[in-house]
C-alpha atoms as a PDB file:
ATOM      1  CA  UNK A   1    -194.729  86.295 183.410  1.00  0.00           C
ATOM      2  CA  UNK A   2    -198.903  85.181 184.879  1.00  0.00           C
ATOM      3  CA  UNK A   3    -200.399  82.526 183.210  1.00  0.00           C
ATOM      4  CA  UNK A   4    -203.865  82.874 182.536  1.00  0.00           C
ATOM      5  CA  UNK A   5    -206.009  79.447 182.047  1.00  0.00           C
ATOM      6  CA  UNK A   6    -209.070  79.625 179.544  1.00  0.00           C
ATOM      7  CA  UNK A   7    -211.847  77.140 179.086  1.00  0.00           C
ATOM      8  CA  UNK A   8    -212.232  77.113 175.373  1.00  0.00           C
ATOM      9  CA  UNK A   9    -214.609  74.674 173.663  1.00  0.00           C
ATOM     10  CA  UNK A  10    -212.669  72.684 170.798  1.00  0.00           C
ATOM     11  CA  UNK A  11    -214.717  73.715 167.973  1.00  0.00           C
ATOM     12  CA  UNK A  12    -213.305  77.202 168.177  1.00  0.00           C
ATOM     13  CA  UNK A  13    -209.841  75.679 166.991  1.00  0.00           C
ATOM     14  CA  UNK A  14    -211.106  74.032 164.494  1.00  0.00           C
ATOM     15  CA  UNK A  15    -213.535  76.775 163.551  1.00  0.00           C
ATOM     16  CA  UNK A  16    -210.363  78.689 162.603  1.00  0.00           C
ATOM     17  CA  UNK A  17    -208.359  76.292 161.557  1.00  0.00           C
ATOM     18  CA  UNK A  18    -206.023  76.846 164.253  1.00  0.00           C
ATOM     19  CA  UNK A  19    -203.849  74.498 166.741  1.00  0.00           C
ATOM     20  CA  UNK A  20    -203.641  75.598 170.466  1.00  0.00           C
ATOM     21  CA  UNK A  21    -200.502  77.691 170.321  1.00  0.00           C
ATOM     22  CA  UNK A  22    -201.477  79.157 167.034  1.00  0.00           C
ATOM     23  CA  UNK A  23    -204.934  80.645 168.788  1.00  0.00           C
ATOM     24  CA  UNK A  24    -202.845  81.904 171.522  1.00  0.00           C
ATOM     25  CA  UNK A  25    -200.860  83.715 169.623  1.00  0.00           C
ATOM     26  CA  UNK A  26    -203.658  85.105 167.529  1.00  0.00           C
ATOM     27  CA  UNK A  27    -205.949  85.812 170.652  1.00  0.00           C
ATOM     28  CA  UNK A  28    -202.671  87.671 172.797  1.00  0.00           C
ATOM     29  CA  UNK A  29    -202.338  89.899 168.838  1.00  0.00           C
ATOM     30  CA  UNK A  30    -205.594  90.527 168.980  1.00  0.00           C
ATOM     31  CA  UNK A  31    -206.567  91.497 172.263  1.00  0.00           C
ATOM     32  CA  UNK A  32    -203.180  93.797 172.136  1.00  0.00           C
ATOM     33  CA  UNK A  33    -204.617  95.286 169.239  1.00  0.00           C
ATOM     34  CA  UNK A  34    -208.450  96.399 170.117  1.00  0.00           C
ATOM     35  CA  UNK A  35    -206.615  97.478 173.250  1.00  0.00           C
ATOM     36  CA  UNK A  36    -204.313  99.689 171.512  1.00  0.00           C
ATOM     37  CA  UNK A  37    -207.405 100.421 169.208  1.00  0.00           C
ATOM     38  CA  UNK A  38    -209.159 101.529 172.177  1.00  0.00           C
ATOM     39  CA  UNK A  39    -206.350 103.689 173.780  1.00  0.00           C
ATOM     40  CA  UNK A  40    -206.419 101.574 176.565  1.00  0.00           C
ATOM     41  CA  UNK A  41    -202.270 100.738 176.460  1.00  0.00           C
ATOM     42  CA  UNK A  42    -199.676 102.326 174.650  1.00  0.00           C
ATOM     43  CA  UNK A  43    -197.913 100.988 171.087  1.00  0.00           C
ATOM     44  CA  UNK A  44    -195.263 100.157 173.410  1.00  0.00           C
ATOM     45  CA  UNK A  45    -197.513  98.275 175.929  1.00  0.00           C
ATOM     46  CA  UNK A  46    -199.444  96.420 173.265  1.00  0.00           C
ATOM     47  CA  UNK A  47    -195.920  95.089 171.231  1.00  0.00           C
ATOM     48  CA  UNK A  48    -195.198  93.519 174.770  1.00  0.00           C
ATOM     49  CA  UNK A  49    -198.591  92.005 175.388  1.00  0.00           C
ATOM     50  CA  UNK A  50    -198.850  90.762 171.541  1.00  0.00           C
ATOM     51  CA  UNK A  51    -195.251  89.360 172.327  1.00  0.00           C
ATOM     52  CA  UNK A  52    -194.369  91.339 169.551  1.00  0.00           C
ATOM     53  CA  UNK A  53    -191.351  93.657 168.421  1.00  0.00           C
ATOM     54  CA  UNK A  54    -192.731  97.224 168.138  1.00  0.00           C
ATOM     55  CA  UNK A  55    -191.710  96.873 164.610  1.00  0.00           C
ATOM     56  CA  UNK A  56    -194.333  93.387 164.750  1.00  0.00           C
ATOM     57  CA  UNK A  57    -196.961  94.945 166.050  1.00  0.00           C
ATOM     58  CA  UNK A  58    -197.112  97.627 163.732  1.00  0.00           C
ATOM     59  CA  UNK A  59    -197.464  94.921 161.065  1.00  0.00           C
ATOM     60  CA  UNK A  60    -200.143  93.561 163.027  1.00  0.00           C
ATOM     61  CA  UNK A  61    -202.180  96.773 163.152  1.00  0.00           C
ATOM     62  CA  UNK A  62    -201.756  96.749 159.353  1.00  0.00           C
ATOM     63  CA  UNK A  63    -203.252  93.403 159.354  1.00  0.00           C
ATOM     64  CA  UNK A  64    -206.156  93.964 161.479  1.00  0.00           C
ATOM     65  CA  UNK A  65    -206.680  97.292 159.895  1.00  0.00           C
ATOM     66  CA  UNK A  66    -205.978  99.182 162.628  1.00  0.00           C
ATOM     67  CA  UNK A  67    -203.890 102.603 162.190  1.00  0.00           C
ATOM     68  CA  UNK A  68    -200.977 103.226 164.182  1.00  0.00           C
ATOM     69  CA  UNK A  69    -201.749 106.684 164.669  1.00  0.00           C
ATOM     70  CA  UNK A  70    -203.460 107.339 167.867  1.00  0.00           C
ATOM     71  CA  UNK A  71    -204.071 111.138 166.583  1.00  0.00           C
ATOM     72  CA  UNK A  72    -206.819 111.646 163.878  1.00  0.00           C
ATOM     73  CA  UNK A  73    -205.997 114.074 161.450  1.00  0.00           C
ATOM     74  CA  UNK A  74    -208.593 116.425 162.741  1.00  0.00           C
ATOM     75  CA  UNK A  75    -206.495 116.466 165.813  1.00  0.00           C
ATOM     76  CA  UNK A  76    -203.047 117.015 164.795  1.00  0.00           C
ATOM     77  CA  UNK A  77    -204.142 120.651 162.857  1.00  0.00           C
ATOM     78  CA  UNK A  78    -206.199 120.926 166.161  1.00  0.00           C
ATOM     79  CA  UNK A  79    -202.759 121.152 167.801  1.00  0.00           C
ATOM     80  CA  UNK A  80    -201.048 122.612 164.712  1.00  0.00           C
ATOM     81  CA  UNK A  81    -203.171 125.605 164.949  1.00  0.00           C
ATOM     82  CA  UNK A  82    -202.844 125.771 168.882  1.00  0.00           C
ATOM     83  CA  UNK A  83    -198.640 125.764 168.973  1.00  0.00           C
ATOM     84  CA  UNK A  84    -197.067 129.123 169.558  1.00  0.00           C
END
């Protein structure tokens, strides 16, 4: 696994009342989420990058309001209406 080194200032800890490996975690969910969001990575993809279960990350998405659909409604009778 890369490490990745951040300069954060120490007010955004406290800001969210937060220690150091809680804000990790939080920021790795996060990111993993508006990337999934964004249909930049796959479910899949996202779980690992969260460090997350599949199962986890779906609870996540819940959390950040986020669905775990990555078809809008409009688009599955899109393809509904398209299949032979």
């Amino acid at each position: 696994m890369t490490q990745l080194t951040l300069d954060m200032p120490i007010s955004a800890f406290s800001a969210l009342h937060k220690d150091q490996n809680e804000f990790t975690r939080e920021m790795r969910i996060a990111a993993a989420v508006k990337w999934y969001e964004l249909e930049l990575v796959s479910q899949g993809r996202a779980a690992e990058i969260a460090g997350l279960t599949r199962a986890e990350f779906i609870t996540a998405l819940g959390q950040y309001k986020v669905t775990p659909f990555q078809y809008t409604a409009e688009e599955v009778l899109e393809d509904l209406a398209h299949a032979d």
